[in-house]
Protein backbone atom coordinates (compact mmCIF):
# COMPACT_ATOMS: atom_id res chain seq x y z
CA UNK A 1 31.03 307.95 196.70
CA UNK A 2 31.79 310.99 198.53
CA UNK A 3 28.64 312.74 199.77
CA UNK A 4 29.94 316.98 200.67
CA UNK A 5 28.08 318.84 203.73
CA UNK A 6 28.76 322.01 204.75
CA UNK A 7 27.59 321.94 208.06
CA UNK A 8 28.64 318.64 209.47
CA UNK A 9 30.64 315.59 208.37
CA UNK A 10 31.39 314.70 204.94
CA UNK A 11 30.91 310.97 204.29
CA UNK A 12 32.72 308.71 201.97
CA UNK A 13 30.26 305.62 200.91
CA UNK A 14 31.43 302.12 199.78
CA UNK A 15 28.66 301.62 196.69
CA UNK A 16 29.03 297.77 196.79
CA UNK A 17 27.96 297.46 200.01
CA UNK A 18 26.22 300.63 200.80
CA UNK A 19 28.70 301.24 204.12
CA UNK A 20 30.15 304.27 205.09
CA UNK A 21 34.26 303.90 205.13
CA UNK A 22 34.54 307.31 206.83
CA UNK A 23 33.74 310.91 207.56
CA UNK A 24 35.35 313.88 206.38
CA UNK A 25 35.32 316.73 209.02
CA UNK A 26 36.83 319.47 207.29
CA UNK A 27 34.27 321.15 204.96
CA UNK A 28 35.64 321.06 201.24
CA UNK A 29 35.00 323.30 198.41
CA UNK A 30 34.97 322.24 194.87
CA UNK A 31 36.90 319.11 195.72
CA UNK A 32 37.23 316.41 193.27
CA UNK A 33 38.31 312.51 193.70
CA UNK A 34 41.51 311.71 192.41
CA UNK A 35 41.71 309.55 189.92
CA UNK A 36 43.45 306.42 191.58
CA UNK A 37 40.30 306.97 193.96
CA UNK A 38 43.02 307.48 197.17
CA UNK A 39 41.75 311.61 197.65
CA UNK A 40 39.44 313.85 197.75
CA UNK A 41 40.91 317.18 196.67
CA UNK A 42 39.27 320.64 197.73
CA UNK A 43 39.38 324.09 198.98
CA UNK A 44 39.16 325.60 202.48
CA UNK A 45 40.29 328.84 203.55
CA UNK A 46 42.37 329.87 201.06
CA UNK A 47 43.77 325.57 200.92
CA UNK A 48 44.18 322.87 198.74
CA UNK A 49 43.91 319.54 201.09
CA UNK A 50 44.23 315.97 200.16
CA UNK A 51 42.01 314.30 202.58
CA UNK A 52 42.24 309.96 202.39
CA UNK A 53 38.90 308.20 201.14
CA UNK A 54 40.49 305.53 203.42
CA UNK A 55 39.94 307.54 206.81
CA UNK A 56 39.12 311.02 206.00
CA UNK A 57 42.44 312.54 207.71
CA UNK A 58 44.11 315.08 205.99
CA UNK A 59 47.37 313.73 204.16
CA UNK A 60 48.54 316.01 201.90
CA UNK A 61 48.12 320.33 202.52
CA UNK A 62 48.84 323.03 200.23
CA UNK A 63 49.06 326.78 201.30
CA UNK A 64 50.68 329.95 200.04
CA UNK A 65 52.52 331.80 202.63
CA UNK A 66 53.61 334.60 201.04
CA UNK A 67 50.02 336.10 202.01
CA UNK A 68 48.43 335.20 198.40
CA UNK A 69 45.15 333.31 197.93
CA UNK A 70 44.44 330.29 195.75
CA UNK A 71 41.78 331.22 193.56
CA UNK A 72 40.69 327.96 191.52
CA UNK A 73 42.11 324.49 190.87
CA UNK A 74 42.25 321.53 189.06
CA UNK A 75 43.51 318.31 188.59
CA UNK A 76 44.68 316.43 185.73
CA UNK A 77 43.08 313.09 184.54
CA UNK A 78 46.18 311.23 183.39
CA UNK A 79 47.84 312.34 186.29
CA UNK A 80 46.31 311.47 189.51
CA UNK A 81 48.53 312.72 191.84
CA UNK A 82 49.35 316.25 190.09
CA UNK A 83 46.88 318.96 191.31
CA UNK A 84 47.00 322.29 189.32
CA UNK A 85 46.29 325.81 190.92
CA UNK A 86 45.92 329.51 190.34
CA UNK A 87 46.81 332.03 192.66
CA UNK A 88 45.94 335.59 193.05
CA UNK A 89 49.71 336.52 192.62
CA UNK A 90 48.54 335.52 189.46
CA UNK A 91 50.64 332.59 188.87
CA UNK A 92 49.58 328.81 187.82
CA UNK A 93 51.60 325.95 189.73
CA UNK A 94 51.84 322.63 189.78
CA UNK A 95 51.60 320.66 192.79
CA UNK A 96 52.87 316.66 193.31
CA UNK A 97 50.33 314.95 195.62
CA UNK A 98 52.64 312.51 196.24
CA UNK A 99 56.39 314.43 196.55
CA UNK A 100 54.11 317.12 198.37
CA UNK A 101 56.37 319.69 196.41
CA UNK A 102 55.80 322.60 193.65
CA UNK A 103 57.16 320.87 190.39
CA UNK A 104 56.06 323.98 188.10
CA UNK A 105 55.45 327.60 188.49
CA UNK A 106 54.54 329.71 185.46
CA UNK A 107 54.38 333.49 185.78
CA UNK A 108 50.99 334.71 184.27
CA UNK A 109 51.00 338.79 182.80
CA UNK A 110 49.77 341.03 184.80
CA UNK A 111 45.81 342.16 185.78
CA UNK A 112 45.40 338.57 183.29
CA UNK A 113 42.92 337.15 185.85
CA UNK A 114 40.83 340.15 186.43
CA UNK A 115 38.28 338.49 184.66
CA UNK A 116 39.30 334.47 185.65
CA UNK A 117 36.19 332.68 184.50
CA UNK A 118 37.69 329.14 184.09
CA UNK A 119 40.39 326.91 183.31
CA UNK A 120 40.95 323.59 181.67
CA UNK A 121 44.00 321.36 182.02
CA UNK A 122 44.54 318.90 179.31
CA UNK A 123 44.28 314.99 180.33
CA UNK A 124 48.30 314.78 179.79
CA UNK A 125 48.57 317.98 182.02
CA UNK A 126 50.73 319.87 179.06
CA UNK A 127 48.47 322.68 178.59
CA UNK A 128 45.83 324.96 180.08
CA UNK A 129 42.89 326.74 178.55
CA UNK A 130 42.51 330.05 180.66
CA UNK A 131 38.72 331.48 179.97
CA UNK A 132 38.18 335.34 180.95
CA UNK A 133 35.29 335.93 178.94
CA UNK A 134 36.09 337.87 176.05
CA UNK A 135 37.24 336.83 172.30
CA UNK A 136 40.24 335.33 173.19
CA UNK A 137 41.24 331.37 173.77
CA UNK A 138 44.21 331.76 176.13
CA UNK A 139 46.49 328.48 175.67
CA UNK A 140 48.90 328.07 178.51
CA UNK A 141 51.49 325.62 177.67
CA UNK A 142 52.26 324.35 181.19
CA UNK A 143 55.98 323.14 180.08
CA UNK A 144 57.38 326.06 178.62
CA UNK A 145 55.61 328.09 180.39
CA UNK A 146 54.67 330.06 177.03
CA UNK A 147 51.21 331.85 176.96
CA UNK A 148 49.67 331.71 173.83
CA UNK A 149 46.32 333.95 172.72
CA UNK A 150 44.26 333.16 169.82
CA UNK A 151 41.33 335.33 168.66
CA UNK A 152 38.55 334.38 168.00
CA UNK A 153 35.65 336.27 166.07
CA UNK A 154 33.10 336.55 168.35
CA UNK A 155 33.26 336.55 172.50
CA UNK A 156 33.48 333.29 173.92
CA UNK A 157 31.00 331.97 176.51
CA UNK A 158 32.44 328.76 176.83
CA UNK A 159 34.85 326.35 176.03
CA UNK A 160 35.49 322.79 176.10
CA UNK A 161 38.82 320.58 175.32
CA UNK A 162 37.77 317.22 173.83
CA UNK A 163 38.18 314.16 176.29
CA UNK A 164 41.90 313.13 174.85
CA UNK A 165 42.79 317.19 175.11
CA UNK A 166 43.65 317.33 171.27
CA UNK A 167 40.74 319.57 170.25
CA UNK A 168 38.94 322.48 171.78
C-alpha cells in the first residue's frame, strides 16, 4: 500500500506485516502502482516518474524538452511497464518503463484537447477513448495511429470501456 502526502514523505506499507518498506520524498500526482507492483507512477512538475516500491528512489523519469507540458496519463493494465501520456503539443505517446524510450507517438488534430476531460486506454493498450465532453466518442487506435469519431445522440458525460476493453 502506498499512502500519498503532499507535504512530507510518501510511505509505501507492507499489508502482511503492517511495516513500512520505504518513503517516497518526491510528492506525486495522480500516480498509480504498476501492475507487477515494482512502481509507483505519477506527476510532478510537468513529469512522469517511476519511483521503486522497493526504496522509493526514482528509477525511471519522463520529461518533454521541447518546452511542452504533460497534461494527463495513464497506464495500461496488460502492460505493466508501458505508461501512456498526453501532451499539450497535443500529441499521445507511449512510453516503455523498462527500455526508458518513446515506442509510439501519434499526432492528435489540432485545438482537439481544448476541452481534454479524460482518457481511457484499453487493457491490451491498442486503443484510447479521448472524452472532451460533447456528443462525440473519440476512438484513438494507438497502432495506426488513426483517430476515429463516432456520434452519439446526446452529449456524453461519461464513459466507461468494459474491464477486457471490448465494449464501451
Amino acid at each position: 500500500v502506498v499512502s500519498l502526502c503532499e507535504e512530507n514523505a510518501s510511505r509505501v506499507w507492507r499489508l502482511a506485516t503492517g511495516h513500512r518498506v520505504c518513503n517516497i520524498l518526491t510528492t506525486l500526482q495522480n500516480a498509480f502502482i504498476t501492475s507487477a507492483n515494482t512502481f509507483v507512477v505519477g506527476m510532478t512538475k510537468s513529469k512522469v516518474l517511476a519511483v521503486s516500491l522497493w526504496t522509493g528512489s526514482i528509477t525511471k523519469k519522463f520529461c518533454c524538452e521541447d518546452g511542452t507540458t504533460i497534461v494527463n496519463f495513464k497506464l495500461i493494465p496488460d502492460c505493466p511497464d508501458i505508461v501512456v501520456f498526453i501532451t499539450s503539443a497535443e500529441t499521445v505517446n507511449i512510453w516503455s518503463l523498462t527500455d526508458e524510450v518513446i515506442c509510439r507517438r501519434v499526432q492528435l488534430p489540432n485545438n482537439f484537447l481544448k476541452n481534454l476531460e479524460d482518457f481511457e486506454i484499453s487493457p491490451n493498450g491498442k486503443l484510447g477513448i479521448i472524452s472532451r465532453g460533447d456528443e462525440n466518442i473519440n476512438v484513438l487506435d494507438l497502432h495506426s495511429g488513426k483517430l476515429r469519431v463516432v456520434h452519439a445522440s446526446g452529449i456524453i458525460w461519461r464513459q466507461r470501456l468494459s474491464r477486457d476493453g471490448r465494449y464501451l
